[in-house]
N, C-alpha and C. Protein backbone atom coordinates (compact mmCIF):
# COMPACT_ATOMS: atom_id res chain seq x y z
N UNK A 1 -65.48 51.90 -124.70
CA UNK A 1 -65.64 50.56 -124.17
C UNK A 1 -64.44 50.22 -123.28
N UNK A 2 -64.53 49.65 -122.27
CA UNK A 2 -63.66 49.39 -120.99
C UNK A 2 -62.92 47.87 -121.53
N UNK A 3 -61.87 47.84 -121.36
CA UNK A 3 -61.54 46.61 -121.32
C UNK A 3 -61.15 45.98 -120.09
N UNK A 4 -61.44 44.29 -120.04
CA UNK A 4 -61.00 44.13 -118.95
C UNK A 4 -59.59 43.55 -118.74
N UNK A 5 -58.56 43.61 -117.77
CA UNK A 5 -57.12 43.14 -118.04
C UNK A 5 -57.50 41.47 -118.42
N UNK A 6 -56.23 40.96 -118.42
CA UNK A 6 -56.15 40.08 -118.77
C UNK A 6 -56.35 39.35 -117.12
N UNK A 7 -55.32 39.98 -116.38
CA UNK A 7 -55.60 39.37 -114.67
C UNK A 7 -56.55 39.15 -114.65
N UNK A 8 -57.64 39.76 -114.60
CA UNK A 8 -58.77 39.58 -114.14
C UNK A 8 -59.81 38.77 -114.58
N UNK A 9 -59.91 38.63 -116.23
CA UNK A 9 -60.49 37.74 -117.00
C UNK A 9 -59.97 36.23 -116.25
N UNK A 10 -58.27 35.88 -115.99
CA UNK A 10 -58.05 34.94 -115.45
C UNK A 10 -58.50 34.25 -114.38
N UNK A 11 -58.72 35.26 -113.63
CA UNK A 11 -58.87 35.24 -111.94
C UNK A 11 -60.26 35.34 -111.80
N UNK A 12 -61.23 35.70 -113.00
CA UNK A 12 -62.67 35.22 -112.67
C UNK A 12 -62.81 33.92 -113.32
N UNK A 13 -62.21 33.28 -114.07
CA UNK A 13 -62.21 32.34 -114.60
C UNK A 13 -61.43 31.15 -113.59
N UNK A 14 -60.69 31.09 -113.53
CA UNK A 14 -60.51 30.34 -112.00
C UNK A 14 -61.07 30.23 -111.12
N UNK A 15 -61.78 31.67 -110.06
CA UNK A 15 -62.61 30.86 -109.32
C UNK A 15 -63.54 30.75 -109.60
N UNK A 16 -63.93 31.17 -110.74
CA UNK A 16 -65.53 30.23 -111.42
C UNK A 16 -65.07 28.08 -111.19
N UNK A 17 -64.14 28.19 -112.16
CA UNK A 17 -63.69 26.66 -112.05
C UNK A 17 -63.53 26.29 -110.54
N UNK A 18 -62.84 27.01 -109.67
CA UNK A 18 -62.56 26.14 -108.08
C UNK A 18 -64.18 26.42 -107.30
N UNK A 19 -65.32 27.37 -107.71
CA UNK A 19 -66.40 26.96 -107.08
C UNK A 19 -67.12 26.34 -107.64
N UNK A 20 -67.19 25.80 -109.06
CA UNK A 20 -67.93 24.39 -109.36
C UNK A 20 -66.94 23.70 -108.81
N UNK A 21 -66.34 23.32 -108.74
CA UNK A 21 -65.28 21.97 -108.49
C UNK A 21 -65.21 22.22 -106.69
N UNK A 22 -65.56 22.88 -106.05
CA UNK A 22 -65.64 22.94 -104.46
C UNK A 22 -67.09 22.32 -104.35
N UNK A 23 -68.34 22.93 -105.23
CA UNK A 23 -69.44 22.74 -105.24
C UNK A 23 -69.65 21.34 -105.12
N UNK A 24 -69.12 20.68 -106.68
CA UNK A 24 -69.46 19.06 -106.91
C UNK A 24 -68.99 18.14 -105.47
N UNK A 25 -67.81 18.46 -105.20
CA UNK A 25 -66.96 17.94 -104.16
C UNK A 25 -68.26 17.72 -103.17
N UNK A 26 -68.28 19.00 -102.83
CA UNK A 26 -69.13 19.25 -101.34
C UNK A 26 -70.76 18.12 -101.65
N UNK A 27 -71.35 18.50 -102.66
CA UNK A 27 -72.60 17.31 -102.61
C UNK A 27 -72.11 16.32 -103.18
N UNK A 28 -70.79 15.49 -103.56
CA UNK A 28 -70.50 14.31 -103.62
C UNK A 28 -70.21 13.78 -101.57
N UNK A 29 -70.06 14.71 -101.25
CA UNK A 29 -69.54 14.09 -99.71
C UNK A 29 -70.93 14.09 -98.86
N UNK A 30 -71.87 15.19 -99.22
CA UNK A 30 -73.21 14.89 -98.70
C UNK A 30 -73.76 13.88 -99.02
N UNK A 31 -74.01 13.80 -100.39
CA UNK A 31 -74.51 12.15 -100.55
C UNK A 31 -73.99 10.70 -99.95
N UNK A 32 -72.38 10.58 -99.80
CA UNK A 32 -71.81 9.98 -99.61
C UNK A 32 -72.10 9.33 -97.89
N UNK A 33 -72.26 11.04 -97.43
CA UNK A 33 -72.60 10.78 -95.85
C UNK A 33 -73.98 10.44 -95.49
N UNK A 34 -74.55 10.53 -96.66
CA UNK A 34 -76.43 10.15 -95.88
C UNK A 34 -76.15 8.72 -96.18
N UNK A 35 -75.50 8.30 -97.14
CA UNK A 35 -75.37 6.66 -97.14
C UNK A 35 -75.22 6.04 -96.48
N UNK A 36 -73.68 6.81 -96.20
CA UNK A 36 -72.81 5.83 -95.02
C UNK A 36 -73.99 6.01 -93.37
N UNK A 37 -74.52 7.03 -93.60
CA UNK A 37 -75.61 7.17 -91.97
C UNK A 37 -76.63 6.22 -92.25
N UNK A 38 -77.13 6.13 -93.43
CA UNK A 38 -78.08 5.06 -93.60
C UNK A 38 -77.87 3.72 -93.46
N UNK A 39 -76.77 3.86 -93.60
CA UNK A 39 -76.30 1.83 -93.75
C UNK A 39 -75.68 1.87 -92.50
N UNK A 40 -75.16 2.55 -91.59
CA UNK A 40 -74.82 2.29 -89.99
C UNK A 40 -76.31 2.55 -89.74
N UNK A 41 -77.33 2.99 -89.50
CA UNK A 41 -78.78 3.04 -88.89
C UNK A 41 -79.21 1.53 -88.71
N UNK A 42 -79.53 1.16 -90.40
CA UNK A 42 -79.66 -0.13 -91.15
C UNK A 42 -78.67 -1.10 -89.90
N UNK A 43 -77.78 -1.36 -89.95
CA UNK A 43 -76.84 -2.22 -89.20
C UNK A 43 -77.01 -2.04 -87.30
N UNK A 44 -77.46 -0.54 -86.78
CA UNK A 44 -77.75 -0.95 -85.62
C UNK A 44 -79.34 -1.70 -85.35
N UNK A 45 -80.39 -1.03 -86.48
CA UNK A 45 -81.33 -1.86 -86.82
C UNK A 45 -81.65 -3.03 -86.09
N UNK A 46 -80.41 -3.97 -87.44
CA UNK A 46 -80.23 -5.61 -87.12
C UNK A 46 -80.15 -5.79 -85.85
N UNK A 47 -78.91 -4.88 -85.51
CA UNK A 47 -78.48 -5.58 -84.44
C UNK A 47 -79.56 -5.45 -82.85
N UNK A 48 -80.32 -4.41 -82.81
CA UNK A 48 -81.68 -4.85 -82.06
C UNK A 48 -82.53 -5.17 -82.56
N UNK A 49 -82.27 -5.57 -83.72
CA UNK A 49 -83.35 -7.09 -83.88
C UNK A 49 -83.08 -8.29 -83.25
N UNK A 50 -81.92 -8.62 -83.44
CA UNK A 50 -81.31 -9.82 -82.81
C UNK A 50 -81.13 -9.76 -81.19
N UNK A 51 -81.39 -8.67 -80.69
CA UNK A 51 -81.11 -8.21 -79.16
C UNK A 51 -82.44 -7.75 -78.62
N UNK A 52 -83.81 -7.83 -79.20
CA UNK A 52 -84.57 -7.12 -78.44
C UNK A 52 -85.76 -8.95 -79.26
N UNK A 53 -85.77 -9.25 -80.48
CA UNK A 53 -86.85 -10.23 -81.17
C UNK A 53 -86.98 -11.00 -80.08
N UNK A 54 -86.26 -12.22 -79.19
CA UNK A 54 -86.37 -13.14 -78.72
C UNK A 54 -88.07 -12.73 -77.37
N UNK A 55 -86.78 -11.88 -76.69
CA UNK A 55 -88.08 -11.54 -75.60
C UNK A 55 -89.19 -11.06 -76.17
N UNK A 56 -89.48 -10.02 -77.61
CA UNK A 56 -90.66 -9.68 -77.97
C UNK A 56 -91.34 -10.85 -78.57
N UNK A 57 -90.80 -12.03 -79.08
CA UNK A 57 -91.25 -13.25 -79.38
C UNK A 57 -91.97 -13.79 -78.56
N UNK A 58 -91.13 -14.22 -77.71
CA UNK A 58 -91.51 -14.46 -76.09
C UNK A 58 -93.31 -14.03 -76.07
N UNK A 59 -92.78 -12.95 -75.65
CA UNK A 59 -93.93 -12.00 -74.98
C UNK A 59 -95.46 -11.97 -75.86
N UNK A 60 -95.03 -12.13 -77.09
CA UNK A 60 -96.37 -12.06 -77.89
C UNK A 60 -97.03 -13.48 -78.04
N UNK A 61 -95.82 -14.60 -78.10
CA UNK A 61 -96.01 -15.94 -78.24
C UNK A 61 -97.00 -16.29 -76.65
N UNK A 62 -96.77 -15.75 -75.76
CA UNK A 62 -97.66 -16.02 -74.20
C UNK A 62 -98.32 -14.89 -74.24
N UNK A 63 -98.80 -14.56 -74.83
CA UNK A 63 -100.13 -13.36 -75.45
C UNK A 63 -99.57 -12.21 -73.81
N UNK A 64 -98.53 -12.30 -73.73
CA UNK A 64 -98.38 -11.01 -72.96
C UNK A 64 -98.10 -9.48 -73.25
N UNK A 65 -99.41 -8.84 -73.45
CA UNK A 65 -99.59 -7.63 -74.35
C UNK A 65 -98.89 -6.71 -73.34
N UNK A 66 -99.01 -6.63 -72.51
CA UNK A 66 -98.79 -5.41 -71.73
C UNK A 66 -96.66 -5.77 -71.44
N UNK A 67 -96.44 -6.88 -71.51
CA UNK A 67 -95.02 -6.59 -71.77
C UNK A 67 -94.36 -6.25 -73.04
N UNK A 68 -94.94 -6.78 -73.95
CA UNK A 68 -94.94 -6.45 -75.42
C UNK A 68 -94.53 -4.90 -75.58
N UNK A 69 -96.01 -4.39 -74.88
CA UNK A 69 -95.82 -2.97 -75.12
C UNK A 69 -94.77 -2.43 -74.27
N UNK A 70 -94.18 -2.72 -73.25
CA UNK A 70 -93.05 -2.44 -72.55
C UNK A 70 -91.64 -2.63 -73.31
N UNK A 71 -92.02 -3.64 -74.28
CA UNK A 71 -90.52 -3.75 -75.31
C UNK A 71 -90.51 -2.56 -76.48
N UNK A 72 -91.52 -2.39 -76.96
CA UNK A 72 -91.50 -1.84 -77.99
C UNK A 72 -91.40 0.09 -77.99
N UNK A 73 -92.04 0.27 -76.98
CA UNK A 73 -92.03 1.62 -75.82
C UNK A 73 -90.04 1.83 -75.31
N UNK A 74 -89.52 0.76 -75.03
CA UNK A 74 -88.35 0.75 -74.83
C UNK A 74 -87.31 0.73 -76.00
N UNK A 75 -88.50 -0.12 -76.88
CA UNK A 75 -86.90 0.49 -78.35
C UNK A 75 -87.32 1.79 -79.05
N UNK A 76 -88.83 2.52 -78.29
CA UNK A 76 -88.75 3.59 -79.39
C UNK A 76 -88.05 4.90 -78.28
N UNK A 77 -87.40 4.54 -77.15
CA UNK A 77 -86.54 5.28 -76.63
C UNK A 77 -85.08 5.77 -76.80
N UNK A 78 -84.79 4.44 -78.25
CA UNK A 78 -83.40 4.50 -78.33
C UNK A 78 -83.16 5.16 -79.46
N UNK A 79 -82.70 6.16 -80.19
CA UNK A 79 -82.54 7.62 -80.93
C UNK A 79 -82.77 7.31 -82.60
N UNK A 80 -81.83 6.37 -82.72
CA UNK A 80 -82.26 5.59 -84.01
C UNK A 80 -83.65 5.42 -84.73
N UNK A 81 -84.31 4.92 -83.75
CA UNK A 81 -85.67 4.49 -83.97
C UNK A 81 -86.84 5.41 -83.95
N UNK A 82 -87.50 5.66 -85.06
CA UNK A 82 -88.09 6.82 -84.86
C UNK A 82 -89.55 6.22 -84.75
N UNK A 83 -90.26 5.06 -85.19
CA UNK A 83 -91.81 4.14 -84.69
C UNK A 83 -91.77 2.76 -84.93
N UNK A 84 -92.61 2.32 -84.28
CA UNK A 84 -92.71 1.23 -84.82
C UNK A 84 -93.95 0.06 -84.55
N UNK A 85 -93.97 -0.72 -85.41
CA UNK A 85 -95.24 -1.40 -85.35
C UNK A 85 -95.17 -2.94 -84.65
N UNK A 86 -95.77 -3.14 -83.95
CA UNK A 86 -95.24 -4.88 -83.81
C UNK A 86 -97.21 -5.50 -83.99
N UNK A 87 -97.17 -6.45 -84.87
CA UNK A 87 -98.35 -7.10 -85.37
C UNK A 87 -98.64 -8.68 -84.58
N UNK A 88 -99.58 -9.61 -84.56
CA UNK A 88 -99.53 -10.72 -84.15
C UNK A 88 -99.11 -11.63 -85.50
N UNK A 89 -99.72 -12.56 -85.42
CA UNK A 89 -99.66 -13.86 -86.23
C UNK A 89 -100.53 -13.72 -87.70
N UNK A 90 -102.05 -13.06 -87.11
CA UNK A 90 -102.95 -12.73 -88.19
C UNK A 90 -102.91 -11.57 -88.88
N UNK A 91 -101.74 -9.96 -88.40
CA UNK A 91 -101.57 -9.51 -89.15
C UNK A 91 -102.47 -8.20 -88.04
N UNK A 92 -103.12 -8.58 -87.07
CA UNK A 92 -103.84 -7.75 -86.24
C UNK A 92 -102.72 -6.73 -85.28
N UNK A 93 -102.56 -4.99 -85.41
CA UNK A 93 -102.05 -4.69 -85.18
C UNK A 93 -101.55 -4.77 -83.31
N UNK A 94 -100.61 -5.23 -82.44
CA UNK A 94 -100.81 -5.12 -81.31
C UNK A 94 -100.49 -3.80 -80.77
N UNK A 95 -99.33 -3.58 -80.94
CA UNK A 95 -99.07 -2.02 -81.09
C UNK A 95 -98.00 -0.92 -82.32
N UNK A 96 -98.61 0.55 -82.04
CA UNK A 96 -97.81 1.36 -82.98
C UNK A 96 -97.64 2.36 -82.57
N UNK A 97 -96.56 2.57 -82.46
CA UNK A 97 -95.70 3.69 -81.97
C UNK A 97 -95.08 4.69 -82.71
N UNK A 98 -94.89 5.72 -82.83
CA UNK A 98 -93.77 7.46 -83.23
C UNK A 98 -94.37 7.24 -84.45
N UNK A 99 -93.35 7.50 -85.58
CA UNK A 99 -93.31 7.75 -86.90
C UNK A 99 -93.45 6.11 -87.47
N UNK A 100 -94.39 6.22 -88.12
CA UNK A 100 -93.62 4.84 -89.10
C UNK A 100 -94.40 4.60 -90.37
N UNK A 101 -93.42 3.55 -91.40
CA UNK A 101 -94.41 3.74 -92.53
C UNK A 101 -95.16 2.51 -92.59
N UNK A 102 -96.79 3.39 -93.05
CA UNK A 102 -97.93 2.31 -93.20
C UNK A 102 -97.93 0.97 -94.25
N UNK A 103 -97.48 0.19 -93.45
CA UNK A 103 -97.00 -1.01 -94.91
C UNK A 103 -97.81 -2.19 -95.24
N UNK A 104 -99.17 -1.63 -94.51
CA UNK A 104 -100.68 -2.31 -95.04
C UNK A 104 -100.80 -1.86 -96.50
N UNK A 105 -100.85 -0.69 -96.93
CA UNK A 105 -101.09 -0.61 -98.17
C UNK A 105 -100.79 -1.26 -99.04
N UNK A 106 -99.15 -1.05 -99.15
CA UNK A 106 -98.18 -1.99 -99.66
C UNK A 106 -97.85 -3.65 -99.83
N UNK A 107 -98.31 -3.91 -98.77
CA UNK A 107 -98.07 -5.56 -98.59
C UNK A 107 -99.85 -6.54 -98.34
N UNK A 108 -100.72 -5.59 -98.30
CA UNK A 108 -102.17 -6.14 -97.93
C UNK A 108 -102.02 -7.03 -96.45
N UNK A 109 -100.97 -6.18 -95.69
CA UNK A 109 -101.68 -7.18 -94.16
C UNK A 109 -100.71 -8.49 -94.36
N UNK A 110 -100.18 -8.65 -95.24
CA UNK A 110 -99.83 -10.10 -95.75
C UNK A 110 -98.90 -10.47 -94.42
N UNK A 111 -98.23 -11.65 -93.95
CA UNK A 111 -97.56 -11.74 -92.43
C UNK A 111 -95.93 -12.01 -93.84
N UNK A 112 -95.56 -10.99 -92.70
CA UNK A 112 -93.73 -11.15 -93.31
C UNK A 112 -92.85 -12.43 -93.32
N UNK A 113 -92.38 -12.83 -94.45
CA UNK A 113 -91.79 -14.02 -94.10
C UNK A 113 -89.90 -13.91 -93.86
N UNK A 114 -90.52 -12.67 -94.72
CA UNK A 114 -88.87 -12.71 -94.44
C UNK A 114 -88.18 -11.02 -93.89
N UNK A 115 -87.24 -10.49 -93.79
CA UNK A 115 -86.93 -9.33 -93.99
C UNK A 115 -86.98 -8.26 -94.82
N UNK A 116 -87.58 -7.03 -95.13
CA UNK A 116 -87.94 -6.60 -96.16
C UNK A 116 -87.34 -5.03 -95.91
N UNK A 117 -86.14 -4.37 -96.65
CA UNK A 117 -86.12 -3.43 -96.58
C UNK A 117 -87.15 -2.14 -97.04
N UNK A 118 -87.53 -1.14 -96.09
CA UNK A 118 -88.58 0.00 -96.47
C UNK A 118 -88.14 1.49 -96.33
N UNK A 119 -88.65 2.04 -97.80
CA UNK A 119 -88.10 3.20 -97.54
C UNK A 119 -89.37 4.34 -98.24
N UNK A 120 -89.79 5.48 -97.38
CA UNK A 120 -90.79 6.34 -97.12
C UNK A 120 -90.19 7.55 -98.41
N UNK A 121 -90.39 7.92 -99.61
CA UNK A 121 -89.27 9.09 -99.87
C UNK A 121 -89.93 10.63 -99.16
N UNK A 122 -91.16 10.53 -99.32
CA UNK A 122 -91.88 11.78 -99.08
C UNK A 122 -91.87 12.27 -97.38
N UNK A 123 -91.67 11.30 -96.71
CA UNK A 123 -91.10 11.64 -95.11
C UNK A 123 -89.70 11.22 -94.59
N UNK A 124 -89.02 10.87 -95.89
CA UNK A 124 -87.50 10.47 -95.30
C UNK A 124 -87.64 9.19 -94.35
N UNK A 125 -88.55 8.43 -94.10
CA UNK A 125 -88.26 7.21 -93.07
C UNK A 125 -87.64 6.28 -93.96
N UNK A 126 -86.84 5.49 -93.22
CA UNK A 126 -86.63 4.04 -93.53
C UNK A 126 -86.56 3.06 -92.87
N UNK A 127 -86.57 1.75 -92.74
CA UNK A 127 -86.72 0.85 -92.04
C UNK A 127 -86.76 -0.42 -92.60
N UNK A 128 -86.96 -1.76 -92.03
CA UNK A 128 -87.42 -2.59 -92.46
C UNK A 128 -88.26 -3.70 -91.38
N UNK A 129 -88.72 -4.79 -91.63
CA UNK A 129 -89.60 -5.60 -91.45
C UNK A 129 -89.03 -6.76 -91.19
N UNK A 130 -89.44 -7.66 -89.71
CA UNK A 130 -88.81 -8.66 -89.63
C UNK A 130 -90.01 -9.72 -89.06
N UNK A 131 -89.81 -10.99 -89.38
CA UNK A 131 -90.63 -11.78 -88.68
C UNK A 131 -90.17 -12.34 -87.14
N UNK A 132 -91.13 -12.73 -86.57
CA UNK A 132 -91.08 -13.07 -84.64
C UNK A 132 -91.33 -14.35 -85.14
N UNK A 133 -89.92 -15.60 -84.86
CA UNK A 133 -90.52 -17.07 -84.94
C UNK A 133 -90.15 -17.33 -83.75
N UNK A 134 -90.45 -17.75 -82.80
CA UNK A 134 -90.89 -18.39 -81.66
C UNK A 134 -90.43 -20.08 -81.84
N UNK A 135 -89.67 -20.55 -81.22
CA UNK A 135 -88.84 -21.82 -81.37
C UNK A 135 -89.49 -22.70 -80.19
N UNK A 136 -89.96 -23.68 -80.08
CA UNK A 136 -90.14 -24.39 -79.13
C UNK A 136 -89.66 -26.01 -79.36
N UNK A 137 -88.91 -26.59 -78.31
CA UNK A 137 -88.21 -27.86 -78.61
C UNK A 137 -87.63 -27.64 -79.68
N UNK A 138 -86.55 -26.66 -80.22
CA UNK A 138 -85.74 -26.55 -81.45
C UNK A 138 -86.48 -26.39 -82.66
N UNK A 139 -87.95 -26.93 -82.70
CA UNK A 139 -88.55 -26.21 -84.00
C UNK A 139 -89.23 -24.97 -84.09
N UNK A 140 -88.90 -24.34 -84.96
CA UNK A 140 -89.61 -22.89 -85.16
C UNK A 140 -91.25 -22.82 -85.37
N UNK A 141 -91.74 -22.14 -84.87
CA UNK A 141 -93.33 -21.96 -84.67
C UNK A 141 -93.87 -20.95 -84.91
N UNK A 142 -94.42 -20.56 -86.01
CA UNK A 142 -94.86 -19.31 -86.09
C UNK A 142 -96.11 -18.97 -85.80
């Protein structure tokens, strides 16, 4: 029977320990980074919501479909954005664009009142849902 030194018993035993402990490290920083990518996505999101809603408000509020679709065609150009849906008042789709998730099932058509974060697990999408209020003389009009 062979024995093994003692060096060596050591020295497989160490880097047994430094490749779990490189291992955990490494998918604690993967996870860490799909977060942090998710919540900057999430945040440029908002921020063309707040930079693109008014004119698509606009545009749907003066039943102008064909600019509508010129807004929405233009945010699914920007890298972030992988589809998207823009609906009227009754819930009737106006247009839908790239990837996106079907959130008729989920919500029955219902009209969004508020912001609703969405997340797809089986295709990796996420996104969320915002309502178009249309302001006229300072009151909101939906």
């Amino acid at each position: 029977m062979q024995q093994k030194s003692l060096s060596r018993k050591l020295l497989t035993k160490v880097l047994s320990v430094y490749f779990i402990l490189t291992f955990v490290v490494t998918l604690g920083q993967i996870v860490a980074e799909y977060f942090n990518t998710k919540d900057h996505i999430n945040g440029e999101l908002a921020t063309l919501q707040q930079t693109f809603s008014g004119s698509l408000t606009r545009a749907i509020w003066e039943l102008n479909t064909q600019q509508a679709l010129i807004i929405a065609d233009g945010l699914l150009a920007i890298p972030a954005i992988e589809g998207i849906i823009v609906r009227d008042d009754s819930g009737a789709v106006i247009t839908q664009l790239g990837r996106y998730i079907d959130i008729s099932e989920r919500y029955s058509n219902q009209l969004v009142q508020e912001g609703i974060r969405l997340t797809e697990q089986n295709s990796g999408l996420f996104g969320y849902t915002f309502p178009l209020i249309f302001e006229f003389s300072g009151a909101p009009l939906r």
